[in-house]
Protein backbone atom coordinates (compact mmCIF):
# COMPACT_ATOMS: atom_id res chain seq x y z
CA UNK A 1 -59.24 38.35 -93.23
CA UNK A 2 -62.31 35.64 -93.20
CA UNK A 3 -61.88 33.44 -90.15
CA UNK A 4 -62.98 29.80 -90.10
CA UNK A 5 -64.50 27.94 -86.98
CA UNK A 6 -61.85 24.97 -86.87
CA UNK A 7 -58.69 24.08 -88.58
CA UNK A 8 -56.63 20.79 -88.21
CA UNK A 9 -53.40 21.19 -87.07
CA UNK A 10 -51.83 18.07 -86.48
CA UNK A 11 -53.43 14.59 -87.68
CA UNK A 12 -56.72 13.83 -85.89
CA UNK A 13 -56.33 16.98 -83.70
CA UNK A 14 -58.24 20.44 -84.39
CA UNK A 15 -58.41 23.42 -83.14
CA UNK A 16 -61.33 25.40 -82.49
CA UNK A 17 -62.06 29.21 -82.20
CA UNK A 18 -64.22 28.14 -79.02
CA UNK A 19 -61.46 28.21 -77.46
CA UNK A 20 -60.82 24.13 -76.99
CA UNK A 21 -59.23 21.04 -78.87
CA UNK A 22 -61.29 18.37 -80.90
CA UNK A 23 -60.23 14.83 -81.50
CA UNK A 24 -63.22 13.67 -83.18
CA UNK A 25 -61.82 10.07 -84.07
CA UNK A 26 -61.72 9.75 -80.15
CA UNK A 27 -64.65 11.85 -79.46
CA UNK A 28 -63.07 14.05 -77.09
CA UNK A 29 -63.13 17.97 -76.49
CA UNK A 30 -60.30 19.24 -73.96
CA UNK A 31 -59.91 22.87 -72.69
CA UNK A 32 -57.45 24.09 -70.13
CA UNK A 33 -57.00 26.60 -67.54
CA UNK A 34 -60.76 27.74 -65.98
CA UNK A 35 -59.69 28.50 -63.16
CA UNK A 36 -63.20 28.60 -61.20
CA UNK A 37 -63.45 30.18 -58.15
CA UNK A 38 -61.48 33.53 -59.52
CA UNK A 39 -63.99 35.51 -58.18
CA UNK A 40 -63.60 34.00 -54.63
CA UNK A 41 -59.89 34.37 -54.58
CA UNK A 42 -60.03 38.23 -54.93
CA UNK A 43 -63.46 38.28 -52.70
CA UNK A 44 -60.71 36.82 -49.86
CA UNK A 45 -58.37 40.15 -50.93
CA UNK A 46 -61.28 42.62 -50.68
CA UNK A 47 -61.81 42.76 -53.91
CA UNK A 48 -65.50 42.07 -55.29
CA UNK A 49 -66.59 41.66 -58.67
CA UNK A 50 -69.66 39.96 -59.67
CA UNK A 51 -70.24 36.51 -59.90
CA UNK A 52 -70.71 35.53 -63.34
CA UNK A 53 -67.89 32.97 -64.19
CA UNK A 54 -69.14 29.74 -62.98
CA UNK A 55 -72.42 30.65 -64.88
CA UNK A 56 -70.64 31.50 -67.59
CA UNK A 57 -68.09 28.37 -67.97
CA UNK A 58 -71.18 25.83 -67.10
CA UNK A 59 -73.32 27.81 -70.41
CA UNK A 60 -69.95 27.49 -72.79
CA UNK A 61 -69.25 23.57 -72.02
CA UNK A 62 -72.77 22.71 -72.59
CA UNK A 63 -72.36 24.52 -75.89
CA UNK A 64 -69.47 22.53 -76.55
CA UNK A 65 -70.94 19.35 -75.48
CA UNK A 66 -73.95 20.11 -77.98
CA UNK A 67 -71.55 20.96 -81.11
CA UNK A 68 -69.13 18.66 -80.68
CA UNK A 69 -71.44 15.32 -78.76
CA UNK A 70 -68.34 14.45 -77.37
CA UNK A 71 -68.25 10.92 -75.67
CA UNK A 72 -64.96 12.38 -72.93
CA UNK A 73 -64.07 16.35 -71.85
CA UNK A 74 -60.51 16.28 -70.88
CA UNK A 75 -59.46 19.51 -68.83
CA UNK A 76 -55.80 20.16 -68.83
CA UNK A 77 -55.15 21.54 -65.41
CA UNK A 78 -56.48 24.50 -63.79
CA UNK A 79 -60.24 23.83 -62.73
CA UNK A 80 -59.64 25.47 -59.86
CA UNK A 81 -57.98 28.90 -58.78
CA UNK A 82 -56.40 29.14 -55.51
CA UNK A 83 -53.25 27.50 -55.04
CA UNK A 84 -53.02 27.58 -51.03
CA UNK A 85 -56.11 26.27 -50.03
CA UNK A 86 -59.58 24.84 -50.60
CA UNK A 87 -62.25 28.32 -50.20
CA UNK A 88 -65.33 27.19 -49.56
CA UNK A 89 -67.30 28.94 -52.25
CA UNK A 90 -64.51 27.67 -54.96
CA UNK A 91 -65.52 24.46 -53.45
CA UNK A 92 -69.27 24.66 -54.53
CA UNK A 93 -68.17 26.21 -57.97
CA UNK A 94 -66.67 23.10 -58.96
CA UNK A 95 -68.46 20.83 -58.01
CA UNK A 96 -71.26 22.62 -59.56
CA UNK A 97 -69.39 22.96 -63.19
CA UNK A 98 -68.86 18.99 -62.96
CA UNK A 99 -72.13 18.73 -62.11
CA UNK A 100 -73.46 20.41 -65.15
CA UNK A 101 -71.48 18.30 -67.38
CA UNK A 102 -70.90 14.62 -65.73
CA UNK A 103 -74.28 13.23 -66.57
CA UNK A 104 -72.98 13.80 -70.46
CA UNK A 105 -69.95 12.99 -71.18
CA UNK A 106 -67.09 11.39 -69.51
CA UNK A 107 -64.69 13.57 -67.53
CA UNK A 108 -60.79 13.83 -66.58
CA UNK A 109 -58.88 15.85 -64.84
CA UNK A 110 -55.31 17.23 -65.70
CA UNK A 111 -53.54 18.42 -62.77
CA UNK A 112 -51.82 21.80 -62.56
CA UNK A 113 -50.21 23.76 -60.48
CA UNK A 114 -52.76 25.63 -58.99
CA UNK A 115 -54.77 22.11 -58.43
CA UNK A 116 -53.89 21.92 -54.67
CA UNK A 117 -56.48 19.51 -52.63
CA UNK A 118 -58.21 19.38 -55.80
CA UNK A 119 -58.35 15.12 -55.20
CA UNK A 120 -60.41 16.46 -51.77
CA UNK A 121 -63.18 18.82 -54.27
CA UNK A 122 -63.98 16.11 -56.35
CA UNK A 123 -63.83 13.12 -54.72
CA UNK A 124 -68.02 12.65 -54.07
CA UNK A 125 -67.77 13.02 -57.53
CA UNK A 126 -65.63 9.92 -58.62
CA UNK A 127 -63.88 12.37 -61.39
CA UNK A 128 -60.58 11.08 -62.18
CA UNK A 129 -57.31 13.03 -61.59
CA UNK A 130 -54.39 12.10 -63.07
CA UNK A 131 -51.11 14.15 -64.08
CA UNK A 132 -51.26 13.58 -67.81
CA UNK A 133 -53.74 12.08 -70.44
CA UNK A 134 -52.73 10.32 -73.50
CA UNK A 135 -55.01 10.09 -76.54
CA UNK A 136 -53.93 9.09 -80.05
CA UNK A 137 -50.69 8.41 -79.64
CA UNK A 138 -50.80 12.36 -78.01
CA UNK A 139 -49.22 13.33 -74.74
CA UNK A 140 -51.57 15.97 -72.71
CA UNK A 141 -50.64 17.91 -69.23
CA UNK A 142 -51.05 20.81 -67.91
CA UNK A 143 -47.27 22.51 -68.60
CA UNK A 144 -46.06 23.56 -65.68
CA UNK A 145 -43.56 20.56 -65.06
CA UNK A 146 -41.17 19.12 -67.90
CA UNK A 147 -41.98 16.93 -70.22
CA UNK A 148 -39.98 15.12 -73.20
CA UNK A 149 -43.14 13.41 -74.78
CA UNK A 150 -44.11 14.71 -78.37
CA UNK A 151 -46.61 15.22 -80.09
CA UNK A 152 -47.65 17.02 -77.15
CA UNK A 153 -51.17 19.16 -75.67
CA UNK A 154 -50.93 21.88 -72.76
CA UNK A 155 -52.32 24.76 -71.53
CA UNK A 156 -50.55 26.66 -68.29
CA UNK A 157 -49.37 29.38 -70.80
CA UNK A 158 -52.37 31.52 -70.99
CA UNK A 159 -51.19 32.57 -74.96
CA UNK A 160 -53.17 35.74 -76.53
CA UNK A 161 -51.87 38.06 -79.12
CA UNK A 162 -51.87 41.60 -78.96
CA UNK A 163 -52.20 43.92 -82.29
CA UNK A 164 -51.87 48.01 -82.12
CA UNK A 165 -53.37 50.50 -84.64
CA UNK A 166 -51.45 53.45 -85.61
CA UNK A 167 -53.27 55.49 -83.18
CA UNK A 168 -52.52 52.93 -80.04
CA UNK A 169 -55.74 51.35 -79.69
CA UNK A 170 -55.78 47.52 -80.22
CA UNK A 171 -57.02 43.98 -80.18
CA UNK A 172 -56.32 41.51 -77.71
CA UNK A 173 -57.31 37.88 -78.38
CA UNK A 174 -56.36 34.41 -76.77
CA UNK A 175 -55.00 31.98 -79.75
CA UNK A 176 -53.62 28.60 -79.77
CA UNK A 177 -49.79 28.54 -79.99
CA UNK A 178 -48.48 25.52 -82.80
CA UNK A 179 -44.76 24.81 -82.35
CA UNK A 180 -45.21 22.68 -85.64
CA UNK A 181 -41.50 20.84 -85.83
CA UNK A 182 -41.45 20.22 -82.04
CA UNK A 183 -44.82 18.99 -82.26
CA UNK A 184 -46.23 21.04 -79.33
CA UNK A 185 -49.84 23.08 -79.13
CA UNK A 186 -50.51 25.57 -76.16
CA UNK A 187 -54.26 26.11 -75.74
CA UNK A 188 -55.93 28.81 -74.51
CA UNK A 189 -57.03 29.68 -71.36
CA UNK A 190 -60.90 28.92 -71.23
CA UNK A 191 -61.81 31.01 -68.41
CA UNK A 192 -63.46 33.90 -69.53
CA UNK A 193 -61.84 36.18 -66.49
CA UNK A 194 -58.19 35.63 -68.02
CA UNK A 195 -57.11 38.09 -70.15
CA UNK A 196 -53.92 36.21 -71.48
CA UNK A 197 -50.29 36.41 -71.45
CA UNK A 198 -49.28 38.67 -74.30
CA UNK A 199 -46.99 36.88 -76.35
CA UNK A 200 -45.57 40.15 -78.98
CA UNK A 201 -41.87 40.58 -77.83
CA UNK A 202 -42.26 37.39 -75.74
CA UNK A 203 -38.49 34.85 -76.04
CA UNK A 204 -38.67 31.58 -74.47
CA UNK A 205 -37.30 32.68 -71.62
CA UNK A 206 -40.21 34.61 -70.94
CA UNK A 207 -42.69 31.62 -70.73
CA UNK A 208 -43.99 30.56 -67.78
CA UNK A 209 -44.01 26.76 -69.09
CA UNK A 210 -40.72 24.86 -68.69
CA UNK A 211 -41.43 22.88 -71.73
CA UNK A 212 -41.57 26.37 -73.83
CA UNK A 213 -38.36 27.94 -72.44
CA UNK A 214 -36.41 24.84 -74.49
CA UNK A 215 -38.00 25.88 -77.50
CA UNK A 216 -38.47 28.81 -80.02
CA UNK A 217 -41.24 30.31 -79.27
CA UNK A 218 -40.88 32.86 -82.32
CA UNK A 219 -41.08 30.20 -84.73
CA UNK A 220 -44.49 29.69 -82.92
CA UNK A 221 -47.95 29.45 -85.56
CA UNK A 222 -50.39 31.75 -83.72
CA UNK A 223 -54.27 30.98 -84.49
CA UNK A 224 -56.30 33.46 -82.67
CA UNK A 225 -59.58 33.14 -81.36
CA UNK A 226 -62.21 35.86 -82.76
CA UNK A 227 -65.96 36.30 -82.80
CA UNK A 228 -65.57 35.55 -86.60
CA UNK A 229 -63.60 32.53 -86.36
CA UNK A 230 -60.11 30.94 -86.12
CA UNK A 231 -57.61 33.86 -87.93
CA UNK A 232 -54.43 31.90 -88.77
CA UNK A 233 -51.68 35.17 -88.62
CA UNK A 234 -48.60 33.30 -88.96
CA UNK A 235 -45.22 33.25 -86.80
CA UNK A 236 -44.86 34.92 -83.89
CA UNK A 237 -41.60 36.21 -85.45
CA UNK A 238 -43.39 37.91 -88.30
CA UNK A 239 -46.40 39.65 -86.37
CA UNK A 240 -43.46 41.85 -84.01
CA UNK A 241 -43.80 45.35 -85.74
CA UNK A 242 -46.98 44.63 -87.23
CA UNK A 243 -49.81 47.75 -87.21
CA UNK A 244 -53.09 47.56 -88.46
C-alpha cells in the first residue's frame, strides 16, 4: 500500500499524515489533544520519565508552520494535561510551546476537558480561549460535550488503529476517523506521549466523545497516520478480523 502525505476529505478541509487538519483557503492548520505537561503529571505520581515532549511538540509545530505558512493554528482542546490543577512546571511548558509559535501565526484555543485554569496559563499571553471555532462554514470543539452542529472538527477521542500479524505482533498507528454522511472528522491526538484509543472492536458506546456514542462508529473511514504517508484502509467495519 503507497501512502500519500494529504488527502481531502471534505470540501476545503484535508487531512494530513502529520497528524493535523489543513484549510488552506483559510490558511489555517489545527491539531488537538497535546496534552503538555504529561510528564509533570506522572512526575507528581512518582513516576519519572524524561522530559522530551515539550521539545518535541515545539520542533513538530514549527515544522508545520514551515510546510503549511499558515496565517492561524487552531488547537482543539487539550494543551494542557492535568485536569485538577495548574503544576507549576506544566505551567512553563505552555507557555513555552505558545511562545515558540505566537510570533508566527495567529493562535486559538479550543477548550477541553482537561483545560482547567487554562484562561489563568495563558493570560500574559493574550491567546484566545473560546469553547468552539468556526471556519468555513465548519463547526470545531474539542468533543467532550454535545454538539448538533455539522460539518463538524474534534479531537477528545484519541483514534489509532491496531493491525495483528498471524504471529501476534502488530502495528499501532493514530488515524483520523471520517464519519462521511454525518459529516464528522475525529483527529488525532498530537502529543507524541499518547498512544491512542484502539478503535478494532470499538461500538459507539465505547467512545469517550458524546457526539460519537449517537453515531456509527463502524461505518467510520479510518486514514492512518504512517511514516510513509496517509494509508486510507477503509471502514472500521471491514478492518475487524483483518491479519496481515
Amino acid at each position: 500500500m503507497v501512502g500519500t502525505d494529504e488527502i481531502e476529505v471534505m470540501e476545503g478541509v484535508v487531512i494530513s499524515s502529520d497528524l493535523c487538519l489543513h484549510l488552506p483557503e483559510e490558511r489555517t492548520v489545527v491539531v488537538a489533544d497535546l496534552h503538555i505537561g504529561y510528564e509533570s503529571a506522572l512526575e507528581a505520581e512518582g513516576i519519572h520519565i524524561p522530559r522530551v515532549q515539550t521539545r518535541t511538540v515545539k520542533e513538530s509545530l514549527s515544522r508545520l508552520i514551515d510546510r503549511y505558512e499558515p496565517d492561524r493554528l487552531v488547537v482543539l482542546g487539550d494543551l494542557k494535561h492535568e485536569f485538577s490543577r495548574n503544576l507549576g512546571q506544566e505551567m512553563r511548558d505552555v507557555r513555552s510551546v505558545l511562545d515558540s509559535v505566537s510570533d508566527r501565526v495567529d493562535v486559538v484555543l479550543v477548550k477541553g476537558n482537561h483545560d482547567n485554569y487554562l484562561e489563568n496559563i495563558v493570560s500574559p499571553l493574550q491567546v484566545p480561549v473560546v469553547g468552539q471555532y468556526r471556519a468555513d462554514g465548519i463547526t470545531f470543539v474539542h468533543g467532550h460535550l454535545p454538539c448538533a452542529d455539522r460539518p463538524l472538527v474534534m479531537g477528545h477521542e484519541h483514534p489509532s488503529i491496531k493491525i495483528v500479524d498471524r504471529v501476534g505482533a502488530y502495528l499501532k498507528m493514530p488515524c483520523h476517523v471520517l464519519l462521511r454522511e454525518e459529516r464528522v472528522l475525529v483527529l488525532p491526538a498530537y502529543s507524541p506521549l499518547a498512544s491512542g484509543t484502539d478503535l478494532m472492536g470499538v461500538s459507539s458506546s465505547d467512545c469517550l466523545s458524546p457526539i460519537l456514542k449517537d453515531l456509527d462508529i463502524r461505518k467510520a473511514e479510518i486514514f492512518a497516520c504512517s511514516d510513509i504517508g496517509l494509508l486510507p484502509l477503509g471502514s472500521l467495519a471491514s478492518l475487524e478480523g483483518l491479519r496481515l
